[in-house]
N, C-alpha and C. Protein backbone atom coordinates (compact mmCIF):
# COMPACT_ATOMS: atom_id res chain seq x y z
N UNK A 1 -25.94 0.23 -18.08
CA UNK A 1 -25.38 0.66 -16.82
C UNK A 1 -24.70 -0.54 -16.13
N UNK A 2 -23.80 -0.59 -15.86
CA UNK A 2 -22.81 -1.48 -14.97
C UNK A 2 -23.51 -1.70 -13.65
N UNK A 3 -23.59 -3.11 -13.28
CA UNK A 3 -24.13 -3.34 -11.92
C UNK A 3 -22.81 -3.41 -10.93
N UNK A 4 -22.62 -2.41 -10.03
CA UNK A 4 -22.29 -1.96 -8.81
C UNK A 4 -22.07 -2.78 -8.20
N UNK A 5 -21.65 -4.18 -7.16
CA UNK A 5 -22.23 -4.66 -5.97
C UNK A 5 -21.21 -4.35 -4.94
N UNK A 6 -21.54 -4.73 -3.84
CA UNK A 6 -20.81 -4.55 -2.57
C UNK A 6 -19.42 -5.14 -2.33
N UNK A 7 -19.50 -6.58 -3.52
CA UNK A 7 -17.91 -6.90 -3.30
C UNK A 7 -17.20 -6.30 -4.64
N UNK A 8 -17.29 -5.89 -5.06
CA UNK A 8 -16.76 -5.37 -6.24
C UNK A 8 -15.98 -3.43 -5.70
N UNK A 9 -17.08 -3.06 -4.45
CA UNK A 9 -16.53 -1.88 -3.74
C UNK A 9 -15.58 -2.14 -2.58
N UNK A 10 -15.73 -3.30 -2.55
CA UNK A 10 -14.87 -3.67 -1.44
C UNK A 10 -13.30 -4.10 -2.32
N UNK A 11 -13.81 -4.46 -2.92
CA UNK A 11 -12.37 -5.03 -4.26
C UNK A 11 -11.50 -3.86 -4.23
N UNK A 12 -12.15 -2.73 -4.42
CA UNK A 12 -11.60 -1.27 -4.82
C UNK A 12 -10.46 -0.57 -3.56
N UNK A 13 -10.80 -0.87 -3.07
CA UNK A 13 -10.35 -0.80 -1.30
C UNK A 13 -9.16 -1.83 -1.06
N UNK A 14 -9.66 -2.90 -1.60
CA UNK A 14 -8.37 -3.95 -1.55
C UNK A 14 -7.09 -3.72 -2.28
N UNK A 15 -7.54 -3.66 -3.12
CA UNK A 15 -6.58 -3.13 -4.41
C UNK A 15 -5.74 -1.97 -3.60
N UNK A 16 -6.61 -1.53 -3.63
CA UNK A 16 -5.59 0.06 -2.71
C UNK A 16 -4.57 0.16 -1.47
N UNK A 17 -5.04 -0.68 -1.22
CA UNK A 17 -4.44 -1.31 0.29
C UNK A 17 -3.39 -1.86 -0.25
N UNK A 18 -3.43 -2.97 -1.12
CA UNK A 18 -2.30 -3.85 -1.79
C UNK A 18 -0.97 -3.17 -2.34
N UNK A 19 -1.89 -1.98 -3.47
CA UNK A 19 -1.05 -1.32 -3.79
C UNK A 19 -0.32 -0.55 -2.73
N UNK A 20 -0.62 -0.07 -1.67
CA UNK A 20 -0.19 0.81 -0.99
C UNK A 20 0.90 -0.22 -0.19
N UNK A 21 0.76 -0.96 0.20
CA UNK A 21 1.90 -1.99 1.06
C UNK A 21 2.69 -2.00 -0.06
N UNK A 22 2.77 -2.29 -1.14
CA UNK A 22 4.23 -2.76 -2.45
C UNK A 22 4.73 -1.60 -2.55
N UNK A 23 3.67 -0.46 -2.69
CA UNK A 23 4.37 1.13 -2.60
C UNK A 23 5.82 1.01 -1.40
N UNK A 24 5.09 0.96 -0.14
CA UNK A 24 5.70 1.47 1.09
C UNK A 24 7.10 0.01 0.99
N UNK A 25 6.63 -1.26 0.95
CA UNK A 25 7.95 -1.99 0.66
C UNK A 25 8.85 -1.31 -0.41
N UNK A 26 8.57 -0.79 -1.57
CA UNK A 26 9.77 -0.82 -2.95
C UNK A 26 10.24 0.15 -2.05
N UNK A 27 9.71 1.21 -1.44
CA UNK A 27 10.28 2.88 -0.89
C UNK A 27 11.06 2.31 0.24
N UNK A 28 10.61 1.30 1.19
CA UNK A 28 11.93 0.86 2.25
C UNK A 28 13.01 0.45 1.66
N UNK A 29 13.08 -0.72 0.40
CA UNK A 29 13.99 -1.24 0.05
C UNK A 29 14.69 -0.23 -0.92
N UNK A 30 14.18 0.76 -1.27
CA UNK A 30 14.91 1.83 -2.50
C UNK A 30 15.80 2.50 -1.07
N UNK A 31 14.86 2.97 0.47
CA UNK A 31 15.98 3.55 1.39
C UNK A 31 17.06 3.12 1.43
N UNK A 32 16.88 1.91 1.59
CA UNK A 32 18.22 0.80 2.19
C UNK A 32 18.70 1.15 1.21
N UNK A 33 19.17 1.17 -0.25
CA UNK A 33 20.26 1.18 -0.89
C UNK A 33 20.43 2.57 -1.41
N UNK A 34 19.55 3.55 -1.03
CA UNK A 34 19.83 5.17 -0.98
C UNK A 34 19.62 5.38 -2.66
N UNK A 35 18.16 4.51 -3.38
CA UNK A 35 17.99 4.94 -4.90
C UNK A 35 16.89 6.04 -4.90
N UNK A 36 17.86 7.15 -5.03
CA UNK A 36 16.40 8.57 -5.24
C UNK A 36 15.83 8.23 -6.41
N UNK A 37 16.69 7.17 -7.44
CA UNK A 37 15.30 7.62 -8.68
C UNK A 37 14.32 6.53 -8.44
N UNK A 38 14.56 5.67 -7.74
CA UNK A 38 12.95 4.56 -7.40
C UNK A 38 12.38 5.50 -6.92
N UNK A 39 12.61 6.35 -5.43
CA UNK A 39 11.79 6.80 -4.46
C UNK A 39 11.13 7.78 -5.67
N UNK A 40 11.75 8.52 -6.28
CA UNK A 40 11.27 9.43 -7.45
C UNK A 40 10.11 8.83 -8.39
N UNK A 41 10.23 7.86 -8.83
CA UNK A 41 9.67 7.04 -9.95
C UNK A 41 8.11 6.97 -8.36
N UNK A 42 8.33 6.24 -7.99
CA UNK A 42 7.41 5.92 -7.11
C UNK A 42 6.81 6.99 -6.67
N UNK A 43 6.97 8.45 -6.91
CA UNK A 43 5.84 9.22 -6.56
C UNK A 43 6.12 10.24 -5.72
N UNK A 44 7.54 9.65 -4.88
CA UNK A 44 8.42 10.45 -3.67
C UNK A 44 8.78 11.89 -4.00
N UNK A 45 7.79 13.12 -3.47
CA UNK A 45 9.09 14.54 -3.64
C UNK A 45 10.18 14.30 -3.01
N UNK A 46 11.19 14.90 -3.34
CA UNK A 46 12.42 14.90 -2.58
C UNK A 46 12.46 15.47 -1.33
N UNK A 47 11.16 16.25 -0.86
CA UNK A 47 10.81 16.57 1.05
C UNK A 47 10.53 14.95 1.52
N UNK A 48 9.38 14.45 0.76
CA UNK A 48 8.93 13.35 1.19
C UNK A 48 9.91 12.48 1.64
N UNK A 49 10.57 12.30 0.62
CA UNK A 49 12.10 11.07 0.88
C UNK A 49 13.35 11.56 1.75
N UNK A 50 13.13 12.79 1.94
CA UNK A 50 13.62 13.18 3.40
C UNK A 50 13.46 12.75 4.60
N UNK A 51 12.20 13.19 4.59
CA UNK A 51 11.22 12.58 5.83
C UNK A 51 11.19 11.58 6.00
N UNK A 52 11.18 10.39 5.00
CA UNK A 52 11.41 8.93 5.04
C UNK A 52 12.85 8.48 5.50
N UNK A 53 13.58 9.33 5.51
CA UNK A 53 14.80 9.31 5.45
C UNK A 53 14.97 9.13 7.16
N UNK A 54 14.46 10.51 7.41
CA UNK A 54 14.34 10.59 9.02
C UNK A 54 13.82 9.54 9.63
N UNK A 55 13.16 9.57 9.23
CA UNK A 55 11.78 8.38 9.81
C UNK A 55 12.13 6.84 10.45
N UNK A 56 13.11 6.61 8.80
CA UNK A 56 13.86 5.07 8.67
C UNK A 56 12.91 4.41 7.62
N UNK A 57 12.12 4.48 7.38
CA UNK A 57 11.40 4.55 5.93
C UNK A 57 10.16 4.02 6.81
N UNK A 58 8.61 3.03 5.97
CA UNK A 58 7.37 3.12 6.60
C UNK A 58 7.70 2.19 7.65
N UNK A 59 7.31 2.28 8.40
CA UNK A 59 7.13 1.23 9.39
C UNK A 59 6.35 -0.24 8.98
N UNK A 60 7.01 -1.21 10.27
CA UNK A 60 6.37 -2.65 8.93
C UNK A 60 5.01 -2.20 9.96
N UNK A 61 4.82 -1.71 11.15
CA UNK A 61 3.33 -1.34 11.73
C UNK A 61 2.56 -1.34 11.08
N UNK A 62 2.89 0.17 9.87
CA UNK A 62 1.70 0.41 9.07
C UNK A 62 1.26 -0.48 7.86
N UNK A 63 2.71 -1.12 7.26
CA UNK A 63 2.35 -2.35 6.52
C UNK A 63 1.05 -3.33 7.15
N UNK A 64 1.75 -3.82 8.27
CA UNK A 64 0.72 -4.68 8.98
C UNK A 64 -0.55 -4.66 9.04
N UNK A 65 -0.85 -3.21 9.31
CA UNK A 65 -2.38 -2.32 9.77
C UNK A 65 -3.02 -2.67 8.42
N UNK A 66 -2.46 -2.85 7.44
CA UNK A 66 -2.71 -2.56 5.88
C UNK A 66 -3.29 -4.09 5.76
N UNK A 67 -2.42 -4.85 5.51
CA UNK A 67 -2.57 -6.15 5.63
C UNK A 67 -3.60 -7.03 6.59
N UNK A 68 -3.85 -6.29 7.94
CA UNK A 68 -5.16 -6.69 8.68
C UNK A 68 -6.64 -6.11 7.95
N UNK A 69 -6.12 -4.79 7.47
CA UNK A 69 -7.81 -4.69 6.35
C UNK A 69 -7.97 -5.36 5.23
N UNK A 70 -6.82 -5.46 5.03
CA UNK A 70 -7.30 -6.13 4.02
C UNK A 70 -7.95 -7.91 3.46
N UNK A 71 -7.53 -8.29 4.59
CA UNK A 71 -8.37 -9.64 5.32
C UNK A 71 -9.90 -9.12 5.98
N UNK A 72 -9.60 -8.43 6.69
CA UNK A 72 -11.03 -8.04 6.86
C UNK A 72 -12.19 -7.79 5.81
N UNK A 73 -11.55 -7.00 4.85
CA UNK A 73 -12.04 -6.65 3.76
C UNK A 73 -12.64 -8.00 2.94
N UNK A 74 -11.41 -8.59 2.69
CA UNK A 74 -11.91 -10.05 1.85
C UNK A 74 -13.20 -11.31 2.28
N UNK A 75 -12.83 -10.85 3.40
CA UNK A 75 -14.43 -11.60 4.33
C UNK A 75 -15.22 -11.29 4.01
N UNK A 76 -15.57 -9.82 3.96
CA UNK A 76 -16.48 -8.94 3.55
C UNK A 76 -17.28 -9.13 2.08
N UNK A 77 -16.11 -9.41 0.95
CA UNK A 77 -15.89 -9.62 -0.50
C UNK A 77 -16.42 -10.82 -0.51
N UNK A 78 -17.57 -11.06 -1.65
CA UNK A 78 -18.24 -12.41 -1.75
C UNK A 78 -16.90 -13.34 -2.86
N UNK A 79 -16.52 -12.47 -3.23
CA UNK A 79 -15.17 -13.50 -4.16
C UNK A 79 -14.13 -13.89 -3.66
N UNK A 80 -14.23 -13.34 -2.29
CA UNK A 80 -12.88 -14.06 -1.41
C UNK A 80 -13.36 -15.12 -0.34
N UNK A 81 -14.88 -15.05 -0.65
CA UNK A 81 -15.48 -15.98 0.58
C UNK A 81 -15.19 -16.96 -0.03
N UNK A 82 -14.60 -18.47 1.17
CA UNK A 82 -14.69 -19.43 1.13
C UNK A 82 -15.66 -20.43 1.27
């Protein structure tokens, strides 16, 4: 059985977070040059990339929000403790 620990669940969370900011950057920078097949490749229905469209693509807000857990998180993580 695989031992579990608390920074290793916290890792899982990080990761996700990470991934999710490179997501939301490639999808701003695919807006700016108007590439449906990144936004496509990346996961985008074509409602979705509408809406992004409207929107102006993610906000760097929610980037940010992303990027503050995920420092939080790493504190948390005995492999990111200093």
């Amino acid at each position: 059985m695989t031992d579990v620990t608390a920074g290793s669940v916290w890792q899982v969370d990080i990761d996700q977070l990470k991934l999710a900011n490179a997501t939301m950057r490639l999808a701003n920078q695919a807006l700016i040059s108007d590439d449906v097949a990144v936004l496509s490749a990346l996961g985008f229905s074509l409602a979705h990339i509408r809406e992004l469209r409207r929107k102006g693509g993610f906000r760097s807000s929610s980037i940010a929000q992303n990027t503050r857990m995920i420092n939080c998180l790493q504190k948390k993580d005995p492999a990111h403790a200093h």
